[in-house]
N, C-alpha and C. Protein backbone atom coordinates (compact mmCIF):
# COMPACT_ATOMS: atom_id res chain seq x y z
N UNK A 1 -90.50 134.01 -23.05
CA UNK A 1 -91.08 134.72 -24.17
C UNK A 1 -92.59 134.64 -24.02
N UNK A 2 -93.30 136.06 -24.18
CA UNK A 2 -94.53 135.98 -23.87
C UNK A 2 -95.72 136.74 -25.12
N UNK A 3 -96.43 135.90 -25.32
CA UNK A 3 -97.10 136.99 -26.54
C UNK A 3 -98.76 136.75 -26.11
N UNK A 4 -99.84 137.76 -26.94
CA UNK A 4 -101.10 137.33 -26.90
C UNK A 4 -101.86 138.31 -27.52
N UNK A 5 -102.70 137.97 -28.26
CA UNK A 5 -103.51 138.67 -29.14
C UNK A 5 -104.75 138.79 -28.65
N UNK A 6 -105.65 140.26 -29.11
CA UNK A 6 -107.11 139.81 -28.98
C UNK A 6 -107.56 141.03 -29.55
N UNK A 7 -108.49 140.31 -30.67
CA UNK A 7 -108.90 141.51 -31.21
C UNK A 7 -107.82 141.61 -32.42
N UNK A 8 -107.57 143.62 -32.46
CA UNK A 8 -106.37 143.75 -33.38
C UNK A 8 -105.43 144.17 -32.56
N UNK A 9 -105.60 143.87 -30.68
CA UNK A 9 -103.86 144.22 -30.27
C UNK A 9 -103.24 143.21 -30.15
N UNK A 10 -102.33 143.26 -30.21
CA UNK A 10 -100.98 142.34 -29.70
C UNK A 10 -99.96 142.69 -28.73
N UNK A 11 -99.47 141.88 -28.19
CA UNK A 11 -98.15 142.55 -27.14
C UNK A 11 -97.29 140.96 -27.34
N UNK A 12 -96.14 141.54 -27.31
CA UNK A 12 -94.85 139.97 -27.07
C UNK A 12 -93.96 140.97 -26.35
N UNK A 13 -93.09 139.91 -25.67
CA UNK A 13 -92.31 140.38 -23.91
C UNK A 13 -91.26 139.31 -24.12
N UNK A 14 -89.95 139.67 -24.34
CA UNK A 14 -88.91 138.45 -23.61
C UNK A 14 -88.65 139.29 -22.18
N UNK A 15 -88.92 138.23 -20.85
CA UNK A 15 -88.30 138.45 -19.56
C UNK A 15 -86.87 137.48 -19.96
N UNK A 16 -85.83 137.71 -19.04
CA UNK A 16 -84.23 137.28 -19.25
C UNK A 16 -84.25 137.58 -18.06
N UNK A 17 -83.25 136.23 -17.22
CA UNK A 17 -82.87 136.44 -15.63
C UNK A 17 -82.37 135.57 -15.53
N UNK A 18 -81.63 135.82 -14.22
CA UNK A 18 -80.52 135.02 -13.91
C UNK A 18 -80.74 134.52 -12.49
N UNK A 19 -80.35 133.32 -11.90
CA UNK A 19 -80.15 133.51 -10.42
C UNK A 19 -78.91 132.63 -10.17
N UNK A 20 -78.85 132.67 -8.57
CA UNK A 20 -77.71 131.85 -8.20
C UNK A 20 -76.48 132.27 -8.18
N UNK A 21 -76.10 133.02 -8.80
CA UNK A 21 -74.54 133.18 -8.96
C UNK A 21 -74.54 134.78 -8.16
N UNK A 22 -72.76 134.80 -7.94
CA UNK A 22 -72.70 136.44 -7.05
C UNK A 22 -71.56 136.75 -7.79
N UNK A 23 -71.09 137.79 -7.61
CA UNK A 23 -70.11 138.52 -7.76
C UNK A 23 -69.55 139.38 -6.51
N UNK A 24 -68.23 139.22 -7.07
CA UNK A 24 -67.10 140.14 -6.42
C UNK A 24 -66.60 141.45 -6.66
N UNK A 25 -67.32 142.63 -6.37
CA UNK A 25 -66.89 143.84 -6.40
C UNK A 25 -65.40 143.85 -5.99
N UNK A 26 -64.78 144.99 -7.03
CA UNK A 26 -63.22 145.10 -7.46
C UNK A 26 -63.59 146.46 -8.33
N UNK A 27 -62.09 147.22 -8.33
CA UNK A 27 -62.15 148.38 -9.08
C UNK A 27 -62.41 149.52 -8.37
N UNK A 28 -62.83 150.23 -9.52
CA UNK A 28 -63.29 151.77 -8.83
C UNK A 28 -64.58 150.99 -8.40
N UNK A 29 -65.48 150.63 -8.44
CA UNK A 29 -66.43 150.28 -7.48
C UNK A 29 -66.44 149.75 -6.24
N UNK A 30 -65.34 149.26 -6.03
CA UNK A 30 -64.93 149.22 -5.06
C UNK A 30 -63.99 149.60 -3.90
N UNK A 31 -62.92 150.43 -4.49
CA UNK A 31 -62.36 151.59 -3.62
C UNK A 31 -62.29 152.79 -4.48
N UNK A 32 -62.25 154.30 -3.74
CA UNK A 32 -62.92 155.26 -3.90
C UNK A 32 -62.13 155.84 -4.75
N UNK A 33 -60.36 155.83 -4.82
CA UNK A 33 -59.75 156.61 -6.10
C UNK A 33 -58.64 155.09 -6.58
N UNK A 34 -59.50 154.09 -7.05
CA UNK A 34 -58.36 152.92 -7.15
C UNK A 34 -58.28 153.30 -8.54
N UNK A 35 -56.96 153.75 -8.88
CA UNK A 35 -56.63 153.92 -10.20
C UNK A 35 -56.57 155.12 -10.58
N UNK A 36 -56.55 155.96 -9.70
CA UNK A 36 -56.94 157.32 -9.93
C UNK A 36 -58.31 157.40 -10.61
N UNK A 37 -59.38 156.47 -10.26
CA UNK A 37 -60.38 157.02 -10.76
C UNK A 37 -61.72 158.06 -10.33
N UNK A 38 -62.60 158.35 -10.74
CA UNK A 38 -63.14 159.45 -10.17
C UNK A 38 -64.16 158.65 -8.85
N UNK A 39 -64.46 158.78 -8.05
CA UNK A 39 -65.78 158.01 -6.91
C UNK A 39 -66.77 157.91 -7.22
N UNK A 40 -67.69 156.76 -7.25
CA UNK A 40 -68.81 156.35 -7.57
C UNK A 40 -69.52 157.31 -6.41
N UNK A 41 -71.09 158.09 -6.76
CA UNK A 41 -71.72 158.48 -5.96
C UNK A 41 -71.90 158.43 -4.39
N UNK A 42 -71.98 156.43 -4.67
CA UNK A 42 -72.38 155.92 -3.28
C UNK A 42 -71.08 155.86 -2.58
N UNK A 43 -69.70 156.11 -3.22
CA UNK A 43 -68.50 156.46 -2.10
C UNK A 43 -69.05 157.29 -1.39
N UNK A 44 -69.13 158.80 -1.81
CA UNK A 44 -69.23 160.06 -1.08
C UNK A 44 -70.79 159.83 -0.09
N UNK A 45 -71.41 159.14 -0.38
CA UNK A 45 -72.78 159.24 0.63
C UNK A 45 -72.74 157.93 1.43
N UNK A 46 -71.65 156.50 1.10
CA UNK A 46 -71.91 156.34 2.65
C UNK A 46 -70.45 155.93 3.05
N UNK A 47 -69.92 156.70 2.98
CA UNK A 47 -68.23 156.66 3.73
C UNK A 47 -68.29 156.96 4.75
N UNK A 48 -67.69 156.29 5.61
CA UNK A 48 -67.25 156.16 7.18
C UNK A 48 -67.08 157.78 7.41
N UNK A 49 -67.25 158.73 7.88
CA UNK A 49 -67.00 159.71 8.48
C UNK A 49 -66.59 160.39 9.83
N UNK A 50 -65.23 160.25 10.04
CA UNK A 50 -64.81 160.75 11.80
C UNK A 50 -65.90 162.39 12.13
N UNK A 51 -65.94 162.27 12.95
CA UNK A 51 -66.47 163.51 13.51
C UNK A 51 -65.06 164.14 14.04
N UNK A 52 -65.19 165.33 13.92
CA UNK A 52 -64.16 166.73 13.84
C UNK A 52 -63.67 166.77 15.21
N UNK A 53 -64.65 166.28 16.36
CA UNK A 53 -64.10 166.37 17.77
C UNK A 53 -63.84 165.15 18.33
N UNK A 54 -63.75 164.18 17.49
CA UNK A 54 -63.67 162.82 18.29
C UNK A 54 -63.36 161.74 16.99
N UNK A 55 -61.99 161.99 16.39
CA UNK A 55 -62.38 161.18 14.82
C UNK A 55 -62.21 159.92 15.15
N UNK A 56 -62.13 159.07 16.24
CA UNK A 56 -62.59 157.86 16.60
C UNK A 56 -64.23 157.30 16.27
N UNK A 57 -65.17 158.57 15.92
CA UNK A 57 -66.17 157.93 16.18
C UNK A 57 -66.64 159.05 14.84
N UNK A 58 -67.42 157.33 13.82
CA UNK A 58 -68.06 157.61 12.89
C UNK A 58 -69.51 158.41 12.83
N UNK A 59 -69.68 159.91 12.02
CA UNK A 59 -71.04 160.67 12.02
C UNK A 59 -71.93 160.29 11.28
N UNK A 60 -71.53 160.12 9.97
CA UNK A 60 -72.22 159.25 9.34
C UNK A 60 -73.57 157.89 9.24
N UNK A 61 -74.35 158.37 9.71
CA UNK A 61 -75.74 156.92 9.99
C UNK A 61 -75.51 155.88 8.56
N UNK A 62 -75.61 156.58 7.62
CA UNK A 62 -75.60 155.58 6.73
C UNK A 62 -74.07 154.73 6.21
N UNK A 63 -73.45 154.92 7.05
CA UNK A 63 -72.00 154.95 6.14
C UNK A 63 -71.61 152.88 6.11
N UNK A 64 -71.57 152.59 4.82
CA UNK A 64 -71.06 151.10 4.69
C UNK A 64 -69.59 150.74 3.81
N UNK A 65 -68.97 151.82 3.44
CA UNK A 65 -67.69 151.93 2.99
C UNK A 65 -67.11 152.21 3.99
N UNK A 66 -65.21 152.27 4.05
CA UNK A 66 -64.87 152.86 4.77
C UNK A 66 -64.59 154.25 4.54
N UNK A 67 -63.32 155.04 5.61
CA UNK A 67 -63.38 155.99 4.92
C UNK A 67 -62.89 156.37 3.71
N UNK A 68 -62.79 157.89 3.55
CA UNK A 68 -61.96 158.29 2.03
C UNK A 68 -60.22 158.18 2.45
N UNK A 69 -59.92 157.80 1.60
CA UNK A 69 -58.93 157.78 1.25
C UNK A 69 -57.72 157.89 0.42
N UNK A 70 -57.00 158.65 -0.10
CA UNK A 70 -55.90 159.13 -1.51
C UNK A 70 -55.25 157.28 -1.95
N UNK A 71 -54.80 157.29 -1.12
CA UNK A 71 -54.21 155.56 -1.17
C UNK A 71 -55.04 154.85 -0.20
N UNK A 72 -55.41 153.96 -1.04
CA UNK A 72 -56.46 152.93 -0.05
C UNK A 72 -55.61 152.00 0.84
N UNK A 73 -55.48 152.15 2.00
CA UNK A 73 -54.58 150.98 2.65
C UNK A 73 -55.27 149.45 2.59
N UNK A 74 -54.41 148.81 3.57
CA UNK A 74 -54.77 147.36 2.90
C UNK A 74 -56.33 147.17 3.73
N UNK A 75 -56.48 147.88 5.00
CA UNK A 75 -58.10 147.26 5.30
C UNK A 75 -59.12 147.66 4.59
N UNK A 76 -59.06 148.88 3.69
CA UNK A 76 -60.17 149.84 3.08
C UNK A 76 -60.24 148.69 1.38
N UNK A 77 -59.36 148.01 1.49
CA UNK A 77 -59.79 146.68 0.12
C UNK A 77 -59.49 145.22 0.92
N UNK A 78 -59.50 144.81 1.66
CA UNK A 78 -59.98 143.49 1.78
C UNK A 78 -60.99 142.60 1.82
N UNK A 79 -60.58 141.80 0.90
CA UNK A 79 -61.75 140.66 0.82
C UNK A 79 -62.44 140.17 2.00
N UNK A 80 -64.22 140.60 1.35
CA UNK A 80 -65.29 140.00 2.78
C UNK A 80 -66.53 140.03 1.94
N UNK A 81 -67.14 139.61 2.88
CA UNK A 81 -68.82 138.62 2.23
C UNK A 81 -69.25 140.20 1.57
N UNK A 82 -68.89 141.54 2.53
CA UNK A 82 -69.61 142.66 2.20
C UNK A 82 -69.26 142.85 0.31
N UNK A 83 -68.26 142.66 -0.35
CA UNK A 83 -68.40 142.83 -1.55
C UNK A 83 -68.44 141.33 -2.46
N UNK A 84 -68.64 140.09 -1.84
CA UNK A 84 -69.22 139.66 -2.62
C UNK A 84 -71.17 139.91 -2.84
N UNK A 85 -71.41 140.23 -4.23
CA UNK A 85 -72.66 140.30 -4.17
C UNK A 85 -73.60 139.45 -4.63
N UNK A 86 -75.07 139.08 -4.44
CA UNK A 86 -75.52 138.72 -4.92
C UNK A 86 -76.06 139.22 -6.56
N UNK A 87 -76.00 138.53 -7.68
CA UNK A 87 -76.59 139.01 -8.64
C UNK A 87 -77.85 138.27 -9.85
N UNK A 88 -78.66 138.06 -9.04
CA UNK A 88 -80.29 137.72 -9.49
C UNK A 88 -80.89 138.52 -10.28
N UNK A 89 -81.37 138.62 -11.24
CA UNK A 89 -81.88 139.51 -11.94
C UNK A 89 -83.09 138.77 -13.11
N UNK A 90 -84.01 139.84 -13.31
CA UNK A 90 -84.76 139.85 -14.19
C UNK A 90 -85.05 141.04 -14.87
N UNK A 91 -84.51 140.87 -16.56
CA UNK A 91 -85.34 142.13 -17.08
C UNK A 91 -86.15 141.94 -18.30
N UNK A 92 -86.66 142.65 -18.27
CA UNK A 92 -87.64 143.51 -19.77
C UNK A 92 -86.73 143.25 -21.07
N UNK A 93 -86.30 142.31 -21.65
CA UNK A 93 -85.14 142.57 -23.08
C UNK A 93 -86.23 143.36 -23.87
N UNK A 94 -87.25 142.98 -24.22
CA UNK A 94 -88.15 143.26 -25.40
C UNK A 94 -89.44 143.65 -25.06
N UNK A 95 -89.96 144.43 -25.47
CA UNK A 95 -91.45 144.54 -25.63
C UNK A 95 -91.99 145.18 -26.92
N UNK A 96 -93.17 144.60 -27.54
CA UNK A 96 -93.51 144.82 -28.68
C UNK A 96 -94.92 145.08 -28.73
N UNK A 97 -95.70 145.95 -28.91
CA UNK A 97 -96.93 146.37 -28.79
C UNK A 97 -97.35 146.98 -29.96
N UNK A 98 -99.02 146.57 -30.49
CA UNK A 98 -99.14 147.04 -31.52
C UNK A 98 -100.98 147.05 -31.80
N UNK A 99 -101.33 147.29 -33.01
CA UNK A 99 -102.50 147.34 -33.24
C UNK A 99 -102.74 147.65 -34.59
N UNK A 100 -103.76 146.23 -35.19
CA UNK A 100 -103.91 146.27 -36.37
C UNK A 100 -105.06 147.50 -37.26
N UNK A 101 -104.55 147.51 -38.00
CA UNK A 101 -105.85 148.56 -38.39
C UNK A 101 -106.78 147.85 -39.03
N UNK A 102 -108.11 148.05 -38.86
CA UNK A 102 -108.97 147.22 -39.71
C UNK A 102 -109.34 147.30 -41.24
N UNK A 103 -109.44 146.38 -41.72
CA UNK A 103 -109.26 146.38 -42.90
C UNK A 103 -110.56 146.88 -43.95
N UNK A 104 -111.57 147.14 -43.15
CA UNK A 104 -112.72 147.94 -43.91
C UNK A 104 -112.13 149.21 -44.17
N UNK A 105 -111.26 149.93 -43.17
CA UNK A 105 -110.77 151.58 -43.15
C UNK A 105 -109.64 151.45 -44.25
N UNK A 106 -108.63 150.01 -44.35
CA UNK A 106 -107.74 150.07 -45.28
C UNK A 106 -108.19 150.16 -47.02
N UNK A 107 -109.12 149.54 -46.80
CA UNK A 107 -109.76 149.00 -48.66
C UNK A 107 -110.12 149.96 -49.34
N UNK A 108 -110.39 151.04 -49.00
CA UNK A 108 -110.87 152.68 -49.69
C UNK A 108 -109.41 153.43 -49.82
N UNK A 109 -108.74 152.94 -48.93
CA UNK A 109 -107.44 153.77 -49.53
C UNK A 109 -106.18 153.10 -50.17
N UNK A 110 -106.33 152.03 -50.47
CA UNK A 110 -105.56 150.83 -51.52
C UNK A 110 -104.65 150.32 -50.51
N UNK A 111 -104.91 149.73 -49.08
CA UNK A 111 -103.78 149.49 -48.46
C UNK A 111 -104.35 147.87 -48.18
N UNK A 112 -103.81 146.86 -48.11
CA UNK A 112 -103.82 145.58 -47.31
C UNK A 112 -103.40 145.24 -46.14
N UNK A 113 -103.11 146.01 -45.24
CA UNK A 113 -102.55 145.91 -44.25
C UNK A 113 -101.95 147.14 -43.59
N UNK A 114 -102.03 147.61 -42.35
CA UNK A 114 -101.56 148.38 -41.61
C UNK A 114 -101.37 148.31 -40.21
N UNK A 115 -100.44 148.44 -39.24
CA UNK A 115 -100.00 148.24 -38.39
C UNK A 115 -99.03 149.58 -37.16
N UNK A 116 -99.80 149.81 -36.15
CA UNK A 116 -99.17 150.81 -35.38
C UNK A 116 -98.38 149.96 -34.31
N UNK A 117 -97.38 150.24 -34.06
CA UNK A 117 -96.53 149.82 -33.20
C UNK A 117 -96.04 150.85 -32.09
N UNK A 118 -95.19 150.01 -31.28
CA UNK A 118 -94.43 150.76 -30.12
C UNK A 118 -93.82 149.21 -29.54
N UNK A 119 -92.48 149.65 -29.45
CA UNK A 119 -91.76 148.75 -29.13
C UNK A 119 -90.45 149.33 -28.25
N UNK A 120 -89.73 148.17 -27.05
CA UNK A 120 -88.64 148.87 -26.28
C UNK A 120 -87.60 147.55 -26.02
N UNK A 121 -86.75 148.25 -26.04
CA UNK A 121 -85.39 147.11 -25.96
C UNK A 121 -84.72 147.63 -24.47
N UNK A 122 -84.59 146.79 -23.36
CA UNK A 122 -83.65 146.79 -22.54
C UNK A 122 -84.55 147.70 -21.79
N UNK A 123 -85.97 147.50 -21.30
CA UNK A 123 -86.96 148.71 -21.03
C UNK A 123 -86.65 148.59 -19.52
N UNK A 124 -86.69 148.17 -18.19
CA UNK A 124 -85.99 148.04 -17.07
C UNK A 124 -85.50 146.45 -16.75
N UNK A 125 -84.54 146.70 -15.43
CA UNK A 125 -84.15 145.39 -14.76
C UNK A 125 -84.28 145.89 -13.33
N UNK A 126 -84.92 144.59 -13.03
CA UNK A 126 -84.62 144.69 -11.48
C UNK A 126 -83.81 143.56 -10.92
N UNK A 127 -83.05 143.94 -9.94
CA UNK A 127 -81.51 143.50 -9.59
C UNK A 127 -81.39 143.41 -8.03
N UNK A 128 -80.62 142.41 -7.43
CA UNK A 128 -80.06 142.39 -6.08
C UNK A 128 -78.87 143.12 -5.95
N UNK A 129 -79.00 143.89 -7.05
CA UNK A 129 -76.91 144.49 -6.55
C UNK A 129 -77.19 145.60 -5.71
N UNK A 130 -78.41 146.06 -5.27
CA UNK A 130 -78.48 147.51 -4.05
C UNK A 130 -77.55 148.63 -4.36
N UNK A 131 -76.83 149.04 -4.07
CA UNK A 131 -76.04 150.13 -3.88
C UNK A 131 -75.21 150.10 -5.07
N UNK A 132 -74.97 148.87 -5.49
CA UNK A 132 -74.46 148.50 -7.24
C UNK A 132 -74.78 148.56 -8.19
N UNK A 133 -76.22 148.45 -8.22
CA UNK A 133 -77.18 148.05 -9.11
C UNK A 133 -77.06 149.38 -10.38
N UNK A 134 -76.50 150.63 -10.01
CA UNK A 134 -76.61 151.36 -11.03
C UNK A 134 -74.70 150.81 -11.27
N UNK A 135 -74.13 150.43 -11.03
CA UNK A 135 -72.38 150.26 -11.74
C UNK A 135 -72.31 149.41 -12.40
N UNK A 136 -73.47 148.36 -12.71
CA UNK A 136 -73.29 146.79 -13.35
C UNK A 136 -74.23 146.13 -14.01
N UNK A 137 -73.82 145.86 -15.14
CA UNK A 137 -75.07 145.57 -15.76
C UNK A 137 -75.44 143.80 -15.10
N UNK A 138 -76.14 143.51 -14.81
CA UNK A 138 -76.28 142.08 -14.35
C UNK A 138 -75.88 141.20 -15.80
N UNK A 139 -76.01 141.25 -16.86
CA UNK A 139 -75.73 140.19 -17.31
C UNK A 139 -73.99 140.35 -18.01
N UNK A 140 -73.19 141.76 -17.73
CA UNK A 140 -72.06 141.70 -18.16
C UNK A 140 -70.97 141.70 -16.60
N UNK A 141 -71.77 141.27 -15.65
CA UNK A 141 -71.15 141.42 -14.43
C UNK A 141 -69.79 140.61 -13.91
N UNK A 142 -69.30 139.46 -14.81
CA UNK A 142 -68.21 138.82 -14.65
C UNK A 142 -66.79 139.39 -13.86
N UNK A 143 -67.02 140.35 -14.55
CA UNK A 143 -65.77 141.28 -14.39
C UNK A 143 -65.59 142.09 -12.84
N UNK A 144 -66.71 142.36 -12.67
CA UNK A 144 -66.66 142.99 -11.08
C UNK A 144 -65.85 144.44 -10.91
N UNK A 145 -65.64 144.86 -12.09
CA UNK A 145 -65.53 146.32 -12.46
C UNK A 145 -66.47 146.78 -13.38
N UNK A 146 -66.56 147.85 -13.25
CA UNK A 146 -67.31 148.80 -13.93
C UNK A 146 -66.92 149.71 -14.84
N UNK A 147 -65.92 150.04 -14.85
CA UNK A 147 -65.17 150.53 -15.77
C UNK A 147 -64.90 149.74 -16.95
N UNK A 148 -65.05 148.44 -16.91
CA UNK A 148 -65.24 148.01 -18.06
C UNK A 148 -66.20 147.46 -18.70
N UNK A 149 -67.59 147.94 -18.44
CA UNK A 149 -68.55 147.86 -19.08
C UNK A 149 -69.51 148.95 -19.55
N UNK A 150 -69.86 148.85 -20.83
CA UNK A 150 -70.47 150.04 -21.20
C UNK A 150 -71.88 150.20 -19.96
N UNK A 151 -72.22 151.19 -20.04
CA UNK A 151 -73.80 151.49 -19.64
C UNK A 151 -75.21 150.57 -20.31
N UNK A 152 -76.33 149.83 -19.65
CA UNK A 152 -77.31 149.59 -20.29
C UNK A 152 -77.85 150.46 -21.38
N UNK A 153 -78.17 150.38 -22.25
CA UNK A 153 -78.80 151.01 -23.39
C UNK A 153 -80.33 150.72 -23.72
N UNK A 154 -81.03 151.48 -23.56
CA UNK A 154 -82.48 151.12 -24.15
C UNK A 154 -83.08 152.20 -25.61
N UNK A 155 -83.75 151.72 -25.68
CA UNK A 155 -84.23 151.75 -27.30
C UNK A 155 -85.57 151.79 -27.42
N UNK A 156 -86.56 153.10 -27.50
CA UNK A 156 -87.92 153.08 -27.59
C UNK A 156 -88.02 153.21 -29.33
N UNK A 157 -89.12 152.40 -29.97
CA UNK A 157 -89.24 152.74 -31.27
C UNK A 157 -90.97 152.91 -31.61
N UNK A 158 -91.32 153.65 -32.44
CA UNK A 158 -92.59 153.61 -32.70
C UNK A 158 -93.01 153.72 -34.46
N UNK A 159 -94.12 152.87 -34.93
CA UNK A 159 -93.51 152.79 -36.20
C UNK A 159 -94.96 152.67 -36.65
N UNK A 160 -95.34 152.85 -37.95
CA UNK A 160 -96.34 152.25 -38.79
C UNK A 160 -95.93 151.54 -39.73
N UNK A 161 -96.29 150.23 -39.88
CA UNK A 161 -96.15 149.20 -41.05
C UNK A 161 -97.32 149.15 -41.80
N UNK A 162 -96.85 149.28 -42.87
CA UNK A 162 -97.92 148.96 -44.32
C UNK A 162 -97.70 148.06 -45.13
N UNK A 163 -98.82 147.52 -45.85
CA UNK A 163 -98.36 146.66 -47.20
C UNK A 163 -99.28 147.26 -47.58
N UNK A 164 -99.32 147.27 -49.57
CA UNK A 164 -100.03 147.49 -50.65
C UNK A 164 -100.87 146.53 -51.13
């Protein structure tokens, strides 16, 4: 938790992070229709790809999945270091920014106090999950599916506070 004044601004910051621990990708994040579900982006852009004249040999430069598949056989889900992930993280929970109004400008118009704000909840994270990092929220990551966690949510607010 971080705060500091000077003058009439202010700013306060909770950073929140984690380290040490990994996770195990499972689910649709981890094979491409497990469950009949629809493919995460990064299926279709880095899946193993045979070439048309030689499907022994992958076209694909970037490809770190295997290929596509209707039924995933048993090598396209076996357990390996590649889906356990690391998940380290630090984010932004809070930020609160503001600025007092001075109180010579308040006293002519019957106010004791006034206050401009801007404030953000859940404003970014940065994450070791790479290619994951958009399927998981780091701090609801237990689960190692994605399908069962909502999406991060952020929250910009901007406000004026008064007293009389």
């Amino acid at each position: 938790n971080l705060s500091a004044t000077y003058r009439n601004f202010g700013i306060g910051a909770l950073l929140q992070g984690a380290s040490r621990f990994s996770l195990n990708i499972s689910g649709a994040a981890r094979t491409m229709f497990s469950n009949f579900s629809v493919p995460m982006d990064y299926h279709y852009a880095l899946r193993w790809q045979p070439d048309p004249e030689n499907p022994a040999v992958n076209i694909n430069p970037n490809a770190e999945f295997p290929a596509a598949t209707l039924s995933p056989g048993p090598n396209n889900n076996r357990n390996s270091d590649f889906y356990r992930r690391n998940v380290t993280y630090l984010r932004l929970k809070n930020i609160n920014i503001f600025y007092n109004l001075p109180t010579n400008i308040l006293a002519p118009i019957g106010l004791n106090s006034a206050q401009v704000y801007l404030a953000g909840f859940n404003v970014f994270t940065l994450s070791s999950l790479d290619i994951f990092k958009n399927s998981f929220d780091p701090e609801e990551a237990g689960t190692g599916n994605p399908s069962r966690n909502m999406p991060v949510t952020r929250n910009y607010t901007a406000g004026i506070r008064v007293s009389f």
